[in-house]
Every structure is written in C-alpha cells, then in structure tokens.
Protein backbone atom coordinates (compact mmCIF):
# COMPACT_ATOMS: atom_id res chain seq x y z
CA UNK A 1 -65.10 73.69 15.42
CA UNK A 2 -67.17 71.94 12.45
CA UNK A 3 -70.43 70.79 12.18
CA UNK A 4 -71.41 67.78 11.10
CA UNK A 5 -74.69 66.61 9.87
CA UNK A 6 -75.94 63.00 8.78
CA UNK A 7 -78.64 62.23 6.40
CA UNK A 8 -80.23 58.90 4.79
CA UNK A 9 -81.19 56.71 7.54
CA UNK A 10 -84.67 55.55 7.40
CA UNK A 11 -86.66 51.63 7.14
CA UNK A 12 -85.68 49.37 4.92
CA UNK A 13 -86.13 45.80 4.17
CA UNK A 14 -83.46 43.33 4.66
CA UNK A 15 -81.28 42.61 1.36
CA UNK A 16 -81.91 46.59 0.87
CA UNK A 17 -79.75 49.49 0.17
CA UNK A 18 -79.80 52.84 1.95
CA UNK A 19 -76.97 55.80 1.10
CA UNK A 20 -75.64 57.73 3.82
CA UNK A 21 -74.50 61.18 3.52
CA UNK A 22 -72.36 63.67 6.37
CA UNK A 23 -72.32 67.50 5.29
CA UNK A 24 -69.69 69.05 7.45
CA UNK A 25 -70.24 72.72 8.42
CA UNK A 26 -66.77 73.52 6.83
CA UNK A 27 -64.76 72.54 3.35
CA UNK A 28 -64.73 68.80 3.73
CA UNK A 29 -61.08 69.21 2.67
CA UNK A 30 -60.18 70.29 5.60
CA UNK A 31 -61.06 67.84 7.53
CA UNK A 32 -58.94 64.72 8.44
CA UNK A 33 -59.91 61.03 9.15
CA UNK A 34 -63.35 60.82 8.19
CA UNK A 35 -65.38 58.01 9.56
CA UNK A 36 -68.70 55.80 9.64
CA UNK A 37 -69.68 54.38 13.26
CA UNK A 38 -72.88 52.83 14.58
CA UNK A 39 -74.10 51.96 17.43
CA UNK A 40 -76.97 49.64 19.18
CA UNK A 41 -78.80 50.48 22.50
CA UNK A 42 -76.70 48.71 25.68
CA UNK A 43 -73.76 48.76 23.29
CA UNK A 44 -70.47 50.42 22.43
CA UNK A 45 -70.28 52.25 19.35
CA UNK A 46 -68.22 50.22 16.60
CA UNK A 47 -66.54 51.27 13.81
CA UNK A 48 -67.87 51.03 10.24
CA UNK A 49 -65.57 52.47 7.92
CA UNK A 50 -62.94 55.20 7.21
CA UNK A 51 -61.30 57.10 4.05
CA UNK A 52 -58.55 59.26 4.64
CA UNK A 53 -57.78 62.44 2.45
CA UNK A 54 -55.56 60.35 0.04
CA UNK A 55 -58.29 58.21 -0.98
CA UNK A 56 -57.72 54.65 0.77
CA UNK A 57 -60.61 53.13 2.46
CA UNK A 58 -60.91 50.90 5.53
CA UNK A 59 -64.23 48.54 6.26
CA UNK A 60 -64.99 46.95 9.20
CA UNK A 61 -65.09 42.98 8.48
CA UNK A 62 -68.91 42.57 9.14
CA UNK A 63 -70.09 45.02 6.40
CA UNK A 64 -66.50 44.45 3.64
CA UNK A 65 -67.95 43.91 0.46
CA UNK A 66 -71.63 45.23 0.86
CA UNK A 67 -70.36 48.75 2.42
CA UNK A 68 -68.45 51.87 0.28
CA UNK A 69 -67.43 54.88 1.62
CA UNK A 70 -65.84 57.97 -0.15
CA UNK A 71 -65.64 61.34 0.01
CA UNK A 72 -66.81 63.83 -2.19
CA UNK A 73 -64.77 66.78 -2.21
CA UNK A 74 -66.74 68.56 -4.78
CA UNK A 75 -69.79 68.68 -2.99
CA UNK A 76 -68.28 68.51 0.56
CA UNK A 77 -69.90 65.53 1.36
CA UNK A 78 -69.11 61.86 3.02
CA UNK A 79 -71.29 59.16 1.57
CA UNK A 80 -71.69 55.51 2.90
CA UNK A 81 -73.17 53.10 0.41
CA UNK A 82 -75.00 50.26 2.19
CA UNK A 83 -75.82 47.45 0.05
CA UNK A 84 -77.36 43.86 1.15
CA UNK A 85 -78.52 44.94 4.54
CA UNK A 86 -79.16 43.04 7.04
CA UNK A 87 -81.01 43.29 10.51
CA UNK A 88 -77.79 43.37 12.40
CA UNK A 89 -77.12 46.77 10.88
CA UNK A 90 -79.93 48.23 12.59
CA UNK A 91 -78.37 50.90 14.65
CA UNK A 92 -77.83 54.39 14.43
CA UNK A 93 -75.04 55.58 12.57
CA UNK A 94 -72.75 58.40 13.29
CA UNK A 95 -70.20 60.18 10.83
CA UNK A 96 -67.18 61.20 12.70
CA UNK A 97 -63.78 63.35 11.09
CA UNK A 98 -60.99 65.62 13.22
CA UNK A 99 -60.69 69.28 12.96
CA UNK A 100 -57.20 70.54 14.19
CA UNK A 101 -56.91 67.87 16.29
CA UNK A 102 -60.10 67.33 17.46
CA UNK A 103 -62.54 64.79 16.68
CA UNK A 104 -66.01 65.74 15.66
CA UNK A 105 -69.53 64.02 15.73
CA UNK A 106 -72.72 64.37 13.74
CA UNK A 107 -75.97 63.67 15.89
CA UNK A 108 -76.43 60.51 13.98
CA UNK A 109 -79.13 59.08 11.61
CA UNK A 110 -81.30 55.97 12.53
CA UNK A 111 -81.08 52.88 10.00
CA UNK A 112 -83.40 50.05 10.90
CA UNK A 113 -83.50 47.10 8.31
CA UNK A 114 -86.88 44.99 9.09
CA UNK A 115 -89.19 43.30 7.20
C-alpha cells in the first residue's frame, strides 16, 4: 500500500497561480500512472492531468496550456503547476498513482479561485 498526501491548495484570485504537490509514502519511482483529478460537490470527479514514468504528459482540454504536471523523482514528489486560474477550477483536487496494481488516492487539497 502507499500513501499519498496532497499539499498547496488554498484561495486565490482568479488569473492566479497555485502549485500542487503529492508526497507518496513510498519512492515515487515506484509508482505507476500518476495523476491530477478534481472534483466539484454534486459532481463526478474529472480528470486533470497525468505523466507516466517515461516522462510524457497528458492535460485535460479545459486546463492545456495553463496546467504542468511532472514528477520529481529526486524529491519523490508530483507537482501540478496551475497558472491563469479561473473560478471553474474551484474544486478539490486529488493526486492519484497505482501501486502493484492498485490505484491509490491522497485525501485531496481544496483550491478555490475567487475574488
């Protein structure tokens, strides 16, 4: 089993920028198909983005071009860059990866983007 823990979320104003982070309880190297989801109250939970061990990223058309995520393996951590938020992004967002086989979720982190 891994842990994994978000970080980052907090207020912010719209046209902001807020940084992410996921700390998984384990060497993130180990861990396979690591993701960015959010989710809304009365809603599904969507997918954000993705980066797979290789390096090649995946963004979900609603935040290509403002979002970046990548993984860094020398300090274990996942890391979603959110630039030129908007109040649609409000949500809470969840960092997601698989450990043999298994998929694994942080608690999440609350972003809200108000002025």
């Amino acid at each position: 089993q891994v842990q994994l823990v978000e970080s980052g979320g907090g207020l912010v104003q719209p046209g902001g920028s807020l940084t992410l982070s996921c700390t998984p309880s384990r060497d993130i190297a180990v861990i396979r198909g690591m993701g960015w989801y959010r989710q809304t109250p009365g809603k599904q939970r969507e997918w954000v983005a993705s980066v797979v061990s290789g390096g090649a990223t995946a963004y979900a058309d609603s935040v290509k071009g403002r979002f970046t995520i990548w993984r860094d393996n020398a300090n274990s951590r996942l890391t979603l860059q959110m630039n030129s938020l908007e109040p649609e992004g409000t949500a809470v967002y969840y960092c997601k990866g698989s450990y043999r086989g298994r998929d694994c979720w942080g608690q999440g982190t609350q972003v809200t983007v108000s002025s």
